[in-house]
C-alpha atoms as a PDB file:
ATOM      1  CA  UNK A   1       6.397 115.017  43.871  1.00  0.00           C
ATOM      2  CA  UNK A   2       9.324 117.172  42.612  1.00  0.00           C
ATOM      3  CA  UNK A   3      12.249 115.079  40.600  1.00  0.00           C
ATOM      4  CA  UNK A   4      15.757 115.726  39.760  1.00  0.00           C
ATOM      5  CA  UNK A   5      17.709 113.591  38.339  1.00  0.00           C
ATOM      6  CA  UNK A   6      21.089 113.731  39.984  1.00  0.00           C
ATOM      7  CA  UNK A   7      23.062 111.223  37.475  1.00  0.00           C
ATOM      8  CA  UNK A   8      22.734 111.613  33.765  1.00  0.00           C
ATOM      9  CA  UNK A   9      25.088 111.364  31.058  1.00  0.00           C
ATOM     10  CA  UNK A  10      24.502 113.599  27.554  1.00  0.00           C
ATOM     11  CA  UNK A  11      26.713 112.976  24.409  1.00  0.00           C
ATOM     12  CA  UNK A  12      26.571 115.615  21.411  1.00  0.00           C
ATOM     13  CA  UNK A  13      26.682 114.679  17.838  1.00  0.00           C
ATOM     14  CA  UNK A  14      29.016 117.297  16.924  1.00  0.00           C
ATOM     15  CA  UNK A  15      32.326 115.798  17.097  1.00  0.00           C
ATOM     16  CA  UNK A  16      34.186 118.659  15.711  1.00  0.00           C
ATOM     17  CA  UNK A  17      33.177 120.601  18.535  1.00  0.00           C
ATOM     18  CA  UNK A  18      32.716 118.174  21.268  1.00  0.00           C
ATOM     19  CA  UNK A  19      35.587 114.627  20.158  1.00  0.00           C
ATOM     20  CA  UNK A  20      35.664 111.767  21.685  1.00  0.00           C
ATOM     21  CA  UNK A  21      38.193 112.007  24.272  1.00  0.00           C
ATOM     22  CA  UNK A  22      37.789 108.931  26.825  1.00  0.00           C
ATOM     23  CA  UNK A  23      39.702 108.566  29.775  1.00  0.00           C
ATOM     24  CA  UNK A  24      41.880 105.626  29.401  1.00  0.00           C
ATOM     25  CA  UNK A  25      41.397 105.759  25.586  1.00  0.00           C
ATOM     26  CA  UNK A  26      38.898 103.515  25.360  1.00  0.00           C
ATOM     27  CA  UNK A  27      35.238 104.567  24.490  1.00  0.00           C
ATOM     28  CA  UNK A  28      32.608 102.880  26.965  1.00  0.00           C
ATOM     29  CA  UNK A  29      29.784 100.884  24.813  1.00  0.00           C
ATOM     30  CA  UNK A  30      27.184 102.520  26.084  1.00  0.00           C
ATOM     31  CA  UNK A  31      28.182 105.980  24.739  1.00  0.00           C
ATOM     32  CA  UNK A  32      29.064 104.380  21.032  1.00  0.00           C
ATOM     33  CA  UNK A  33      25.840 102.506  20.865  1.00  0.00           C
ATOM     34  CA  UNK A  34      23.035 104.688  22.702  1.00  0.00           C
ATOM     35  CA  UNK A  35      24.020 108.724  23.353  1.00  0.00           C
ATOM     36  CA  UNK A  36      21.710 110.802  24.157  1.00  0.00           C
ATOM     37  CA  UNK A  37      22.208 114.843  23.315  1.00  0.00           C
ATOM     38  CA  UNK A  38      21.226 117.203  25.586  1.00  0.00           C
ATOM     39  CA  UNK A  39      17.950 118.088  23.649  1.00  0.00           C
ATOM     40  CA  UNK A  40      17.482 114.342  23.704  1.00  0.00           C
ATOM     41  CA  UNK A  41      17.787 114.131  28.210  1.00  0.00           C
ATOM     42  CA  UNK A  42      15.087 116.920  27.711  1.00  0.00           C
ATOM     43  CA  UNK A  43      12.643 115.339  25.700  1.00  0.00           C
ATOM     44  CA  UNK A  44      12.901 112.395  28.286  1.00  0.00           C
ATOM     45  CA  UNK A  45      13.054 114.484  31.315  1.00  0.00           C
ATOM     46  CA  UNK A  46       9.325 116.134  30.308  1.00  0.00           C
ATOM     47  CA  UNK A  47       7.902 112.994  28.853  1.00  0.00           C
ATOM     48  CA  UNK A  48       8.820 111.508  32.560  1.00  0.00           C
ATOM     49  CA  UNK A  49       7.946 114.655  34.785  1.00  0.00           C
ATOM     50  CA  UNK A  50      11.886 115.377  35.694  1.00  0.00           C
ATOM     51  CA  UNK A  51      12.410 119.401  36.167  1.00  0.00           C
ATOM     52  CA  UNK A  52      15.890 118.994  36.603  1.00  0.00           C
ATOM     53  CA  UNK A  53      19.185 116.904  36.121  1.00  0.00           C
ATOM     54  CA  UNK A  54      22.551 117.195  37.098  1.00  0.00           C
ATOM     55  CA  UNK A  55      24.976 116.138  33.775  1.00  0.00           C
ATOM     56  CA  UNK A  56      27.220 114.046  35.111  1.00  0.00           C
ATOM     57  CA  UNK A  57      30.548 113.884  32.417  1.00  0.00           C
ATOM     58  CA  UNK A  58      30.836 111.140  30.149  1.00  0.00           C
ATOM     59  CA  UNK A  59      33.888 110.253  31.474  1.00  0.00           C
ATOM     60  CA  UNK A  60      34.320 107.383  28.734  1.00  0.00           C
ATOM     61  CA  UNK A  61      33.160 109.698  26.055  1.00  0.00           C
ATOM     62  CA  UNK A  62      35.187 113.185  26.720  1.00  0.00           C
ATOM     63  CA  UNK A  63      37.954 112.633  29.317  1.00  0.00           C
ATOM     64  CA  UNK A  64      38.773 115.515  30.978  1.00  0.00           C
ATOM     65  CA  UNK A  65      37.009 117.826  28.437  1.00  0.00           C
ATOM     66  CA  UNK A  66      34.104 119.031  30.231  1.00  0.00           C
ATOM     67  CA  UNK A  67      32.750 121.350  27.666  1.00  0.00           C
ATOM     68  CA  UNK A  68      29.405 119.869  26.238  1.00  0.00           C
ATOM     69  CA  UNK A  69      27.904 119.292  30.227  1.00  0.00           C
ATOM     70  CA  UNK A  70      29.224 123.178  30.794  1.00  0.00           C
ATOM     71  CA  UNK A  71      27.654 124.151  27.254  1.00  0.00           C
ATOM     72  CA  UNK A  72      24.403 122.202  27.886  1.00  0.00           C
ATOM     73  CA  UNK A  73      24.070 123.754  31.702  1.00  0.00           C
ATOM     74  CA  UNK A  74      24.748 127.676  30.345  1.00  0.00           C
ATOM     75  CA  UNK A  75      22.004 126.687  27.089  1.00  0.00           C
ATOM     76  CA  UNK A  76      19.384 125.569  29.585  1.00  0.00           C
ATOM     77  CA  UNK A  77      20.267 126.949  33.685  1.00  0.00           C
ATOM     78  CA  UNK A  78      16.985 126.330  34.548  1.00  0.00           C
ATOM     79  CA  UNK A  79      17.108 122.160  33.758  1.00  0.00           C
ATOM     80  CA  UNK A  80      20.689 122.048  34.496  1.00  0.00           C
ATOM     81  CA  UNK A  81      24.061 121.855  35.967  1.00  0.00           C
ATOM     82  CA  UNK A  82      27.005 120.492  35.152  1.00  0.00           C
ATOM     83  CA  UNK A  83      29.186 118.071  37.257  1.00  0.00           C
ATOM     84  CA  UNK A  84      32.663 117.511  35.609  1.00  0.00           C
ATOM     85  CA  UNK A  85      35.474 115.262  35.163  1.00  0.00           C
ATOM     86  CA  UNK A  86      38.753 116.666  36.791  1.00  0.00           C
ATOM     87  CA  UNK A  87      42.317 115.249  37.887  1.00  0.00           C
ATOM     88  CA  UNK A  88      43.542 115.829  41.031  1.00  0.00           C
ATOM     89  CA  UNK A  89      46.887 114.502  41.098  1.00  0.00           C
ATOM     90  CA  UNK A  90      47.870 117.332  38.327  1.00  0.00           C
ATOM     91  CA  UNK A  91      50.213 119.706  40.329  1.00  0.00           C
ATOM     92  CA  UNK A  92      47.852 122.720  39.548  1.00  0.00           C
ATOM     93  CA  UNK A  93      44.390 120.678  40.719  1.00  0.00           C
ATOM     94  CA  UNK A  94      43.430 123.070  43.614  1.00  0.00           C
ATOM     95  CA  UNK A  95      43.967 125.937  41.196  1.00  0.00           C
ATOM     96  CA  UNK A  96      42.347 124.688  38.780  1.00  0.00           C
ATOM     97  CA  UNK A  97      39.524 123.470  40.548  1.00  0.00           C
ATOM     98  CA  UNK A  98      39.004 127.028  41.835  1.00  0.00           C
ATOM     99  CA  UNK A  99      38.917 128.270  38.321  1.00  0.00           C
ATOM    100  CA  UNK A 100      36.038 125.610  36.813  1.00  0.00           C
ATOM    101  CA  UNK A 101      33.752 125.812  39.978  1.00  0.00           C
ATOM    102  CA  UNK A 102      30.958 128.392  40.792  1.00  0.00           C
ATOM    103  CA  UNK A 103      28.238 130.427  38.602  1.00  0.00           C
ATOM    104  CA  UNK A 104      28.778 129.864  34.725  1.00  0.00           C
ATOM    105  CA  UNK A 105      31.521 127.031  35.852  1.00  0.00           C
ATOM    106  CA  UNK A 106      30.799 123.670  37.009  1.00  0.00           C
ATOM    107  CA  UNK A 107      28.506 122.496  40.408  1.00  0.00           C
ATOM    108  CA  UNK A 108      30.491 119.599  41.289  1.00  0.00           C
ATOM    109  CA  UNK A 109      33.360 117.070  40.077  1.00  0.00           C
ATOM    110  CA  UNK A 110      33.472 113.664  39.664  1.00  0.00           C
ATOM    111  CA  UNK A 111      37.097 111.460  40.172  1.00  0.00           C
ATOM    112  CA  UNK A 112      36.490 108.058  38.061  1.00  0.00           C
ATOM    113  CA  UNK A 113      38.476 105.591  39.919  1.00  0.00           C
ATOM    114  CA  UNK A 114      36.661 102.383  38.257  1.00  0.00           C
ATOM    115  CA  UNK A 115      34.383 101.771  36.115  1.00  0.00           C
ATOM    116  CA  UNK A 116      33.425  99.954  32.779  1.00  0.00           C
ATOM    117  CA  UNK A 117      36.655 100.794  30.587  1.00  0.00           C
ATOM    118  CA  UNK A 118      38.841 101.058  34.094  1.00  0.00           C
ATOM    119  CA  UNK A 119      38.435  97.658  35.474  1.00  0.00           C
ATOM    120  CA  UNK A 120      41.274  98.262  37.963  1.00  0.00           C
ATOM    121  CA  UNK A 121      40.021  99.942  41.080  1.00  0.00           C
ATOM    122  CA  UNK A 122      42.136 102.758  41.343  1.00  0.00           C
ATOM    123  CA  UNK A 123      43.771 104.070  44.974  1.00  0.00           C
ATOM    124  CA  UNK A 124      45.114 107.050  44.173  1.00  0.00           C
ATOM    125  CA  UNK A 125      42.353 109.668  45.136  1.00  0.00           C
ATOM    126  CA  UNK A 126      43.498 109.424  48.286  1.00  0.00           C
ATOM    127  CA  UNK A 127      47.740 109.758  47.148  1.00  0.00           C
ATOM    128  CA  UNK A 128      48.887 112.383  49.334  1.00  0.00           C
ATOM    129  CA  UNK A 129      49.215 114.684  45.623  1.00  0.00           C
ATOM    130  CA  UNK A 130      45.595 114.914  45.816  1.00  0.00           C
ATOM    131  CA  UNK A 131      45.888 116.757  49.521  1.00  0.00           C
ATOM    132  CA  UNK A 132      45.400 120.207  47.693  1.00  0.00           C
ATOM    133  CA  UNK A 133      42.599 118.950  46.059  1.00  0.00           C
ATOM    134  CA  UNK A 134      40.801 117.551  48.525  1.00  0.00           C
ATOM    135  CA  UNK A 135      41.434 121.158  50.612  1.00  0.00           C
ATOM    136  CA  UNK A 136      40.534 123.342  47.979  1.00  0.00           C
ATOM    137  CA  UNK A 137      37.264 120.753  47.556  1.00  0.00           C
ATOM    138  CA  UNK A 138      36.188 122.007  51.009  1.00  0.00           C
ATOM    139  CA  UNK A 139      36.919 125.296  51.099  1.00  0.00           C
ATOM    140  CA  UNK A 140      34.565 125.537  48.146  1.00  0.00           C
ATOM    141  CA  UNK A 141      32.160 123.160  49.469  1.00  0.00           C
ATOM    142  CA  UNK A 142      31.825 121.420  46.350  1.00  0.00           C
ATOM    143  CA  UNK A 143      30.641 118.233  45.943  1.00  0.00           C
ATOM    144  CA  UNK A 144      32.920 115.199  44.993  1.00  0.00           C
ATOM    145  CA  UNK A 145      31.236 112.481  43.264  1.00  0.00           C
ATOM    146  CA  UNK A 146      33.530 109.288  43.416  1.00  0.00           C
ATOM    147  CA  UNK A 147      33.145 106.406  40.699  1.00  0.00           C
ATOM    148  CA  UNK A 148      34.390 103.588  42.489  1.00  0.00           C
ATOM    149  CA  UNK A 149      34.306 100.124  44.377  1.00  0.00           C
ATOM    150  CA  UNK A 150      33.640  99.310  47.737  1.00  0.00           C
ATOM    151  CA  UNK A 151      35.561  96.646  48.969  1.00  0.00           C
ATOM    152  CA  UNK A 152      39.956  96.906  48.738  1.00  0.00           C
ATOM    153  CA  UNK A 153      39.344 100.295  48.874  1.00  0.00           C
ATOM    154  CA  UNK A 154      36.826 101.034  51.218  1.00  0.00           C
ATOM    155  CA  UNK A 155      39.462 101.684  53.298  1.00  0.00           C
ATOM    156  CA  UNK A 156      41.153 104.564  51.574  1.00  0.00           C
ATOM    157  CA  UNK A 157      37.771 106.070  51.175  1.00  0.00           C
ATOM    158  CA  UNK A 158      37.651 106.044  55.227  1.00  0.00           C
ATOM    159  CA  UNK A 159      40.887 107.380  54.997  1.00  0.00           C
ATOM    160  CA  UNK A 160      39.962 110.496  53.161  1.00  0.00           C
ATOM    161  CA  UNK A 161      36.912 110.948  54.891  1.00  0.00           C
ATOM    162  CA  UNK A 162      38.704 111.299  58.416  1.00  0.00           C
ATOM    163  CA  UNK A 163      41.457 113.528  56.908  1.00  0.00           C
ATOM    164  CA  UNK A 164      38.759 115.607  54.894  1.00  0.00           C
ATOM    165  CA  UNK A 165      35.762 115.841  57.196  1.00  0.00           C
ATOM    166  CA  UNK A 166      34.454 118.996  55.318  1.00  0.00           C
ATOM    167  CA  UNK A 167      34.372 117.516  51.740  1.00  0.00           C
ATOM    168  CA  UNK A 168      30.802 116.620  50.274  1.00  0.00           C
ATOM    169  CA  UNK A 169      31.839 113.037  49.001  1.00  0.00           C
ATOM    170  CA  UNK A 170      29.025 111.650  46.717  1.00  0.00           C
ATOM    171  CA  UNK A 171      29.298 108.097  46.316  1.00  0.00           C
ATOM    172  CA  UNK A 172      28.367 107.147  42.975  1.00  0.00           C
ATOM    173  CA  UNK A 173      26.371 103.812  42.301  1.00  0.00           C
ATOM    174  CA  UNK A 174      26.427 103.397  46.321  1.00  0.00           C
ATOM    175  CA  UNK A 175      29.858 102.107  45.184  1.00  0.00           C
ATOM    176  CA  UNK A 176      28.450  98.838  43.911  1.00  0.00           C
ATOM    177  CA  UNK A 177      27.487  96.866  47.243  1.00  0.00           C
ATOM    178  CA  UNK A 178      27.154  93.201  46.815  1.00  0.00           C
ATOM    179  CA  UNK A 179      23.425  93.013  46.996  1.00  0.00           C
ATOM    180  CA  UNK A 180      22.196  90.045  44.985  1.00  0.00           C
ATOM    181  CA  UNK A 181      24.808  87.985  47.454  1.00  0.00           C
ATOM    182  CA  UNK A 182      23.419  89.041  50.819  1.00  0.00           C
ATOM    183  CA  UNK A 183      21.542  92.341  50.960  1.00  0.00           C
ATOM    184  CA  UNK A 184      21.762  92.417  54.741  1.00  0.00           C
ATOM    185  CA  UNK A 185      25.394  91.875  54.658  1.00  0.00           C
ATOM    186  CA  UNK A 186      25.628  94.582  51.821  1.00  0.00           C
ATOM    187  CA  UNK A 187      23.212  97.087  54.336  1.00  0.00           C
ATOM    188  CA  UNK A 188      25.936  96.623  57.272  1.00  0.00           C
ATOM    189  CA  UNK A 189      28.568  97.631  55.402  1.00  0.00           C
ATOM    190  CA  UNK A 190      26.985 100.577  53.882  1.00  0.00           C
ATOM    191  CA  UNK A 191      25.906 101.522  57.258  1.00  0.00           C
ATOM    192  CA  UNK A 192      28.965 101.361  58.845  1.00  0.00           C
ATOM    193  CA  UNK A 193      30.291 104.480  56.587  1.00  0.00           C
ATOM    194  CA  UNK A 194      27.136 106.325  57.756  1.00  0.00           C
ATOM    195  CA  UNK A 195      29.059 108.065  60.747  1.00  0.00           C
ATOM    196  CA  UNK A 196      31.148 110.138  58.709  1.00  0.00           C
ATOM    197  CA  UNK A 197      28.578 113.376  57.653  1.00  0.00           C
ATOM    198  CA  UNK A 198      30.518 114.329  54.347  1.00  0.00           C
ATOM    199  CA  UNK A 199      29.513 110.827  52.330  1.00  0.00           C
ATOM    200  CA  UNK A 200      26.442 111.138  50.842  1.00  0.00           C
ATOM    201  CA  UNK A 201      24.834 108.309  48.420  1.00  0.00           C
ATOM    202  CA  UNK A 202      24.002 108.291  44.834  1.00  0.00           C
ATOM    203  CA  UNK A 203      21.091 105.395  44.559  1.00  0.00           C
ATOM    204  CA  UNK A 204      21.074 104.663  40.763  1.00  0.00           C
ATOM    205  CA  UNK A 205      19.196 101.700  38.313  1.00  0.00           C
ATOM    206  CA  UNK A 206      22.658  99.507  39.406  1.00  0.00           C
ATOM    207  CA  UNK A 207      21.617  99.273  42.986  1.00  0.00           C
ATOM    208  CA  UNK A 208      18.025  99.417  42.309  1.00  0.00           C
ATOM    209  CA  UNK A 209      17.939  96.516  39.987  1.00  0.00           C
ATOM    210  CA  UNK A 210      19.707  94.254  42.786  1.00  0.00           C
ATOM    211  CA  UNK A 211      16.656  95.491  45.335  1.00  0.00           C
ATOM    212  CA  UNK A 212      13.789  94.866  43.098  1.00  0.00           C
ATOM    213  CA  UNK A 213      15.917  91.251  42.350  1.00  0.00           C
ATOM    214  CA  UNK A 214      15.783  90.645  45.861  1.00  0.00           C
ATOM    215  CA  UNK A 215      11.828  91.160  46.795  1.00  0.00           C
ATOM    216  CA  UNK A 216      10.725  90.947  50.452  1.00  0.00           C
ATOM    217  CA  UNK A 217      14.713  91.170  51.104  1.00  0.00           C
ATOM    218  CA  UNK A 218      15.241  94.219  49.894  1.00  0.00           C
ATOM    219  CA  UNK A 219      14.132  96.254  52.810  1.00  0.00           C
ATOM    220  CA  UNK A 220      17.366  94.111  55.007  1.00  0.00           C
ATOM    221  CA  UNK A 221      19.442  96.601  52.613  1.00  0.00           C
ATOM    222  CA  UNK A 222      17.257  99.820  52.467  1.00  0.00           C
ATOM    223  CA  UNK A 223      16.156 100.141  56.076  1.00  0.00           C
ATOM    224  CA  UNK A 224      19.847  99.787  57.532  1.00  0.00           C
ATOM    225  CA  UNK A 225      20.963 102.307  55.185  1.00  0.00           C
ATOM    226  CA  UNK A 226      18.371 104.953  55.321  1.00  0.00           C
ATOM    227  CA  UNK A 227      18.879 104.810  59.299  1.00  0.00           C
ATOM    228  CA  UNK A 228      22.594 105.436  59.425  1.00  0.00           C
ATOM    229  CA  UNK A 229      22.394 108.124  56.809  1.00  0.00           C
ATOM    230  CA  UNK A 230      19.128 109.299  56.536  1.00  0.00           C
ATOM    231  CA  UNK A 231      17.265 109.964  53.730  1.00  0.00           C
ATOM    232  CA  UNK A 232      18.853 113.128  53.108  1.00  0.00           C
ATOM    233  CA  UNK A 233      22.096 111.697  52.569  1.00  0.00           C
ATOM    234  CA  UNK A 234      20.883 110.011  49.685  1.00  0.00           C
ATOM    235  CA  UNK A 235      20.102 110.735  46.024  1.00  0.00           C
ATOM    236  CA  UNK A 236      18.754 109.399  43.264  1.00  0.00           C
ATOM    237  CA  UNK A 237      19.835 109.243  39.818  1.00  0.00           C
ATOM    238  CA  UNK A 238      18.853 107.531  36.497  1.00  0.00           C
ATOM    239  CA  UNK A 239      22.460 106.751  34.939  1.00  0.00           C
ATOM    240  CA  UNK A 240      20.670 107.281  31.389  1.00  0.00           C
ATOM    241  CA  UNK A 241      21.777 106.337  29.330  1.00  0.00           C
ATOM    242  CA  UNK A 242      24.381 103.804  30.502  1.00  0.00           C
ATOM    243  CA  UNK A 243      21.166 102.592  32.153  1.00  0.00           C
ATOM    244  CA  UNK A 244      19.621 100.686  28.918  1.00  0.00           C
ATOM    245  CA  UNK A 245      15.659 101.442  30.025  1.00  0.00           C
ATOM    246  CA  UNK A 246      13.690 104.029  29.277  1.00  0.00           C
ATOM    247  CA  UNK A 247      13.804 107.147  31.769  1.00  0.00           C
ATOM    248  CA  UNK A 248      10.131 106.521  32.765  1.00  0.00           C
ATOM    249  CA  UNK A 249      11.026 102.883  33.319  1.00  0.00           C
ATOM    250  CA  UNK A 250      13.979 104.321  35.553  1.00  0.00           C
ATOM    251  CA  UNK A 251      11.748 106.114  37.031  1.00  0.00           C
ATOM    252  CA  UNK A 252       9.230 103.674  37.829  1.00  0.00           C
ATOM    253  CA  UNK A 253      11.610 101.371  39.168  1.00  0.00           C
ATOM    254  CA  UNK A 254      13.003 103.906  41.891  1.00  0.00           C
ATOM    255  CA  UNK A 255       9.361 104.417  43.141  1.00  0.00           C
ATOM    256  CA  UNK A 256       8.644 100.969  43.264  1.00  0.00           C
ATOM    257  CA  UNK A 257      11.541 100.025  45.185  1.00  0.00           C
ATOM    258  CA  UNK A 258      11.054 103.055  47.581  1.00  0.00           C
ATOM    259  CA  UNK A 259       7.720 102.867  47.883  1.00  0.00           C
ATOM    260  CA  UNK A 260       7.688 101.651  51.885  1.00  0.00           C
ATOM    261  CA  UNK A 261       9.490 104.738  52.675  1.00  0.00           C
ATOM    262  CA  UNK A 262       7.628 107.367  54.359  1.00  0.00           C
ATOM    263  CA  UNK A 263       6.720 110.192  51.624  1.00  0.00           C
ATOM    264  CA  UNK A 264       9.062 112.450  53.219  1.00  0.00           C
ATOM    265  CA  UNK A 265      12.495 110.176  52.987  1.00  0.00           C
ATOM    266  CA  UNK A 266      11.379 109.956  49.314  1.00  0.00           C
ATOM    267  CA  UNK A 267      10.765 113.706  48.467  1.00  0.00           C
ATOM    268  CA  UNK A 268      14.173 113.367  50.218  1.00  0.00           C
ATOM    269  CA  UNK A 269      16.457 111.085  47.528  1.00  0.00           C
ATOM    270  CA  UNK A 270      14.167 112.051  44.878  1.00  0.00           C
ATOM    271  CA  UNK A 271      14.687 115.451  45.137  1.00  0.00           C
ATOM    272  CA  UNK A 272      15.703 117.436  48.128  1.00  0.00           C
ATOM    273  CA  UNK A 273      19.410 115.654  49.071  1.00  0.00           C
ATOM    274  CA  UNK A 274      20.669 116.604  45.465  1.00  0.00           C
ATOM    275  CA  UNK A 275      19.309 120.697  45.876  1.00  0.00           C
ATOM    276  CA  UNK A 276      20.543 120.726  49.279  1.00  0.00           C
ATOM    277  CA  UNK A 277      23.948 119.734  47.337  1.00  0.00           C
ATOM    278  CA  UNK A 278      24.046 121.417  44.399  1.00  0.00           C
ATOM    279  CA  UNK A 279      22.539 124.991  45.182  1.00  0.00           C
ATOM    280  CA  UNK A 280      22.487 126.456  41.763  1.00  0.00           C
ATOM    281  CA  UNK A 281      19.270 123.784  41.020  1.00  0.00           C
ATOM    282  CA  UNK A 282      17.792 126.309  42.844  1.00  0.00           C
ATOM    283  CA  UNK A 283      17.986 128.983  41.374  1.00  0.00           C
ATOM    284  CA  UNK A 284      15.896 128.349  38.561  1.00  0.00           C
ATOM    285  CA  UNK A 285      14.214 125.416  40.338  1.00  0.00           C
ATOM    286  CA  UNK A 286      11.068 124.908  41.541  1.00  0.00           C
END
């Protein structure tokens, strides 16, 4: 079965090159305590059978400074791309989105909205400053990955995805749905976003973890999901190494939890969502 790993993080060693730069200007403590370089994600992508990943910035490492995925994706096309960290409230963001996207530039963006060192879920990606963004995002069709909670803000995320029908929203982490507390519950309201086409689903070890927790339960989540938006709608990535197991153990985990699936929905979100989304895997894919 071919594997790419849509979420990964890489963090160099070379700090006069690449410095720490983290958003918020705090340094998350997975980056400090367990980085992995890009020769590093590698080694762990053939020891695991991976072809390809998609380097998702360190937002808690590097900011806004996108240049060690960029570096890493032009040193080695054919294993990767690079999906960056950008700001759309700045007034120049559809600009300068145009400028960082396409061949030699970045596949994708990411807007971190919450997260480990931003424990405040964040509204603003949908501030009427971002309007340009969001524009210029579809006129591109570029993916937008979104780092952020479901719940107080779900509803701004509807918001943008009525206003914005043409942008590729990727939702990171599946947003974090409440699993462990009722996966059926968590399943509904998943599934209830599944009518707008643009959001796509980024299945990672956070959401995983909660299904294999959950046991016979698990499928009141998966099957309710994987009918609204349909297994090519959703992708799977590792989150190594904020994920603290092993990339085969990632891996594993993924296949065990998807393992009722018919082959095809899993060739699907464990491979075929994320080319369909970022092109350039193809070109030196298999």
């Amino acid at each position: 079965m071919d594997f790419v790993d849509a979420h990964c993080h890489i963090i160099s060693e070379d700090l006069t090159s690449y410095p720490k730069a983290p958003i918020g200007g705090k340094q998350s403590e997975w980056a400090a305590s367990r980085p992995v370089t890009a020769e590093g994600m590698l080694a762990r992508m053939d020891e695991t059978g991976i072809g390809q990943a998609v380097l998702v910035q360190a937002t808690t490492n590097y900011g806004y400074d996108n240049s060690y995925v960029l570096d890493s994706s032009l040193r080695h096309p054919e294993r990767f791309i690079a999906v960056g960290t950008v700001d759309p409230l700045r007034p120049d963001a559809a600009a300068n989105l145009k400028a960082v996207a396409g061949e030699g530039g970045l596949s994708g963006v990411r807007l971190f909205t919450s997260g480990s060192t931003v424990p405040t879920q964040g509204e603003w990606f949908i501030a009427p400053e971002t309007f340009p963004f969001w524009e210029q995002a579809a006129e591109l069709d570029l993916p937008v990955c979104l780092q952020m909670r479901l719940g107080a803000a779900t509803g701004q995320l509807v918001e943008l995805l009525k206003r914005f029908p043409g942008v590729k929203v990727l939702l990171d982490h599946i947003g974090y749905p409440d699993i462990a507390a009722s996966p059926d519950r968590a399943g509904a309201d998943v599934a209830e976003l599944g009518v707008h086409p643009g959001l796509h689903l980024k299945l990672t070890h956070r959401n995983l973890e909660r299904l294999q927790d959950a046991g016979e339960q698990a499928g009141d989540f998966l099957t309710p999901v994987v009918e609204a938006f349909g297994a090519g709608r959703i992708a799977w990535g590792s989150n190594l190494p904020a994920a603290e197991q092993s990339l085969p153990d990632l891996r594993s985990l993924a296949e065990e939890v998807l393992a009722g699936l018919p082959e095809q929905d899993r060739q699907e979100i464990f491979a075929g969502t994320a080319r369909r989304l970022y092109p350039f895997l193809g070109t030196h894919g298999s």
